[in-house]
Protein backbone atom coordinates (compact mmCIF):
# COMPACT_ATOMS: atom_id res chain seq x y z
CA UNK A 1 -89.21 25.24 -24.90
CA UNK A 2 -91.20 26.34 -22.08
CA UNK A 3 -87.65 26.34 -20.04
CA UNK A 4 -86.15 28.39 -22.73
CA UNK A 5 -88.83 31.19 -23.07
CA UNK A 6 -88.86 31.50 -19.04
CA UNK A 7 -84.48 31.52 -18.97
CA UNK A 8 -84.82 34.52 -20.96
CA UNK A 9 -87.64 36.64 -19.53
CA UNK A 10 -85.41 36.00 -16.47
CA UNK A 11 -82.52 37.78 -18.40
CA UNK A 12 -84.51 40.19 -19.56
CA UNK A 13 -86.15 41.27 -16.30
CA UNK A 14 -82.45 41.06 -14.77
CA UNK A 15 -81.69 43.58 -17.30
CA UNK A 16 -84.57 45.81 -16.56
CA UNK A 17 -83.49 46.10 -13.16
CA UNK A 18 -85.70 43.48 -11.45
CA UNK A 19 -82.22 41.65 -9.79
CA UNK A 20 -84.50 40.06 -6.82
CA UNK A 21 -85.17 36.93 -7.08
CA UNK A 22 -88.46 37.23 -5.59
CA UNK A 23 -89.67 40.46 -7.32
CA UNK A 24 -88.46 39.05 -10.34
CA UNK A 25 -90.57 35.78 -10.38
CA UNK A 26 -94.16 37.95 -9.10
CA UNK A 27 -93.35 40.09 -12.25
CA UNK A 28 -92.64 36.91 -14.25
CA UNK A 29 -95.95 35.29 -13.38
CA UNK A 30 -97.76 38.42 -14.13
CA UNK A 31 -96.71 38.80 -17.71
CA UNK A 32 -97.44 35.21 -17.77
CA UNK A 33 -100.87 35.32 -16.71
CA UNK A 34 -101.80 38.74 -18.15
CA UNK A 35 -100.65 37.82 -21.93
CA UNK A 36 -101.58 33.91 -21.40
CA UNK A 37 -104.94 34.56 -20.11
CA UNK A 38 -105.50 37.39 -22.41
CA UNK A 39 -104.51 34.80 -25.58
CA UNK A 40 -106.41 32.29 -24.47
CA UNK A 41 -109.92 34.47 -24.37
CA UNK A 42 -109.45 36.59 -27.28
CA UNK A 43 -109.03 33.16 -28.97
CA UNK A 44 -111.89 31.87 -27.07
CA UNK A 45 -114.05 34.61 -27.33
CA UNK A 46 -113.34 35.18 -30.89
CA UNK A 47 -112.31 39.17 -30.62
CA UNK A 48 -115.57 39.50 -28.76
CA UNK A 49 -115.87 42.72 -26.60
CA UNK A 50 -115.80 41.21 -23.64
CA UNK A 51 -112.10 39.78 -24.82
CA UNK A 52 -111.01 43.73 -25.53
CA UNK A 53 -111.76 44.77 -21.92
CA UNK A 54 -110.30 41.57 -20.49
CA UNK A 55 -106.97 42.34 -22.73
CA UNK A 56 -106.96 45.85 -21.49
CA UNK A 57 -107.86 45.49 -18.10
CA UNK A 58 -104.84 42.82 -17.98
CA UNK A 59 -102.02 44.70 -19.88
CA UNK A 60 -103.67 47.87 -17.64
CA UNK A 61 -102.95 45.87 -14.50
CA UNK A 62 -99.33 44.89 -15.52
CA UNK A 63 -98.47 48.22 -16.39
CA UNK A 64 -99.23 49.13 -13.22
CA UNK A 65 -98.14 46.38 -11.46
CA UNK A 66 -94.28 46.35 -13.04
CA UNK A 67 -94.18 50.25 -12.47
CA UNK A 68 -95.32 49.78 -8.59
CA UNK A 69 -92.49 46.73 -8.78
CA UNK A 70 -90.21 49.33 -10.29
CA UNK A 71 -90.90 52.29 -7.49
CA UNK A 72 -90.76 49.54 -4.84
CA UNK A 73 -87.85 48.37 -5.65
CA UNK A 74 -86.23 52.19 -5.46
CA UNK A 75 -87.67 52.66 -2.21
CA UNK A 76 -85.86 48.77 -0.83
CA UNK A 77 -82.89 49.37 -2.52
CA UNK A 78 -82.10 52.74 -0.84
CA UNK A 79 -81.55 54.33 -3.70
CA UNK A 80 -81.06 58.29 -4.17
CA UNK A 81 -83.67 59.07 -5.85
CA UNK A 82 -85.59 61.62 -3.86
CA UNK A 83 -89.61 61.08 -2.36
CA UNK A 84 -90.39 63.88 -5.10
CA UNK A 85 -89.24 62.20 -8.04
CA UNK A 86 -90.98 58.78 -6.74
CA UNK A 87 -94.44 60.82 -6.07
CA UNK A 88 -94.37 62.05 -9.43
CA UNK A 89 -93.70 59.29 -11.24
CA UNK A 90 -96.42 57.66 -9.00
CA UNK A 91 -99.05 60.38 -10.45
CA UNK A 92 -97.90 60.10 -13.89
CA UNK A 93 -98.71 56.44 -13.70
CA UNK A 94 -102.10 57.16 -12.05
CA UNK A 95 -103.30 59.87 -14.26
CA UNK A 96 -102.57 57.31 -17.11
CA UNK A 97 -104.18 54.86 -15.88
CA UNK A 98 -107.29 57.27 -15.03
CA UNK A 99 -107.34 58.12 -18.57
CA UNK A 100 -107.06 54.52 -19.92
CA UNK A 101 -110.36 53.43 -18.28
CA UNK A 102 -112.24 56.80 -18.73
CA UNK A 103 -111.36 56.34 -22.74
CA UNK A 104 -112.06 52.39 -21.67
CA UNK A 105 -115.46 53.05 -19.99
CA UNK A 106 -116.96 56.44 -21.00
CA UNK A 107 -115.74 56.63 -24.47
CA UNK A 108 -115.27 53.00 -26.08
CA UNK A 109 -117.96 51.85 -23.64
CA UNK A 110 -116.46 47.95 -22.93
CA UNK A 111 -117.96 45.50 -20.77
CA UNK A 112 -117.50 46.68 -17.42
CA UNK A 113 -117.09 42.90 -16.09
CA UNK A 114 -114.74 42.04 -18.67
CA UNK A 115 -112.45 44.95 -17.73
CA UNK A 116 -112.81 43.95 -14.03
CA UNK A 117 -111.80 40.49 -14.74
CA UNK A 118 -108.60 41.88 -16.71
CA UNK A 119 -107.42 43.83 -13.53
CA UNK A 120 -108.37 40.75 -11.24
CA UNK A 121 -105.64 39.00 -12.40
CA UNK A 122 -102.83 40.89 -10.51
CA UNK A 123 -104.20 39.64 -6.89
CA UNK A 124 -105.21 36.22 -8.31
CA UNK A 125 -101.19 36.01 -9.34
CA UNK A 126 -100.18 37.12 -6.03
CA UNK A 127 -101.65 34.85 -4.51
CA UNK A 128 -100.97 32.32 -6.50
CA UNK A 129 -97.30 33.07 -6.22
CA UNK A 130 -97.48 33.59 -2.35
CA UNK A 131 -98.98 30.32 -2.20
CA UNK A 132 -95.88 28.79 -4.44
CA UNK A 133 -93.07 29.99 -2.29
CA UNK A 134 -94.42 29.55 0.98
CA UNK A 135 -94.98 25.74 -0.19
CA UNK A 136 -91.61 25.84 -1.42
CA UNK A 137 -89.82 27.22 2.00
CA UNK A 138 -91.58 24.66 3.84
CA UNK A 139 -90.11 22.01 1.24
């Protein structure tokens, strides 16, 4: 099953435009980890506060992580899209994200460590990852 579910997240990254291999699998692991850890503590937690902010800081994190992926990915790929067009959809993406955790912190008021926690999952999976395929290009 688990095989299954992970064949076609590959297809539908490949779709999306994420066609290498590596790039594809770090974005992989992040919805992985953002949705799975997010499940697993709203569960948990039962729909506690502290489970909100982890859930937002999470899908906050891979929204910003596949859009950096996405930009990245422009940039390495030579393609023509020109530095202005990249910069703004760069500030798009990071006045978003500035209003998600102002309405986050100064209007719904979550737990601050909660929301921390939710973000801290985009370096834990890259390292995770990194630690993965170098093991597996030593193999």
């Amino acid at each position: 099953m688990l095989e299954t579910i992970n064949r076609k997240l590959e297809r539908w990254l490949i779709g999306r435009g994420f066609r290498h291999p590596d790039t594809r699998i770090v974005v992989r692991n992040q919805i992985y980890v953002s949705l799975g850890t997010s499940l697993v503590i709203v569960l948990v937690t039962l729909l506690s506060r502290w489970s909100f902010a982890f859930t937002a800081g999470a899908l906050l994190a891979l929204f910003n992580f596949w859009t950096l992926a996405r930009i990245l990915r422009n940039v390495a790929d030579g393609q023509k899209k020109s530095p202005f067009v990249l910069f703004l959809i760069f500030m798009v993406k990071m006045t978003l994200s500035g209003l998600a955790l102002y309405w986050l912190i100064g209007v719904e008021r979550v737990p601050h460590w909660g929301l921390i926690s939710g973000i801290g999952t985009v370096p834990i999976n890259l390292t995770v990852t990194g630690l993965m395929q170098a093991g597996n290009n030593k193999a």
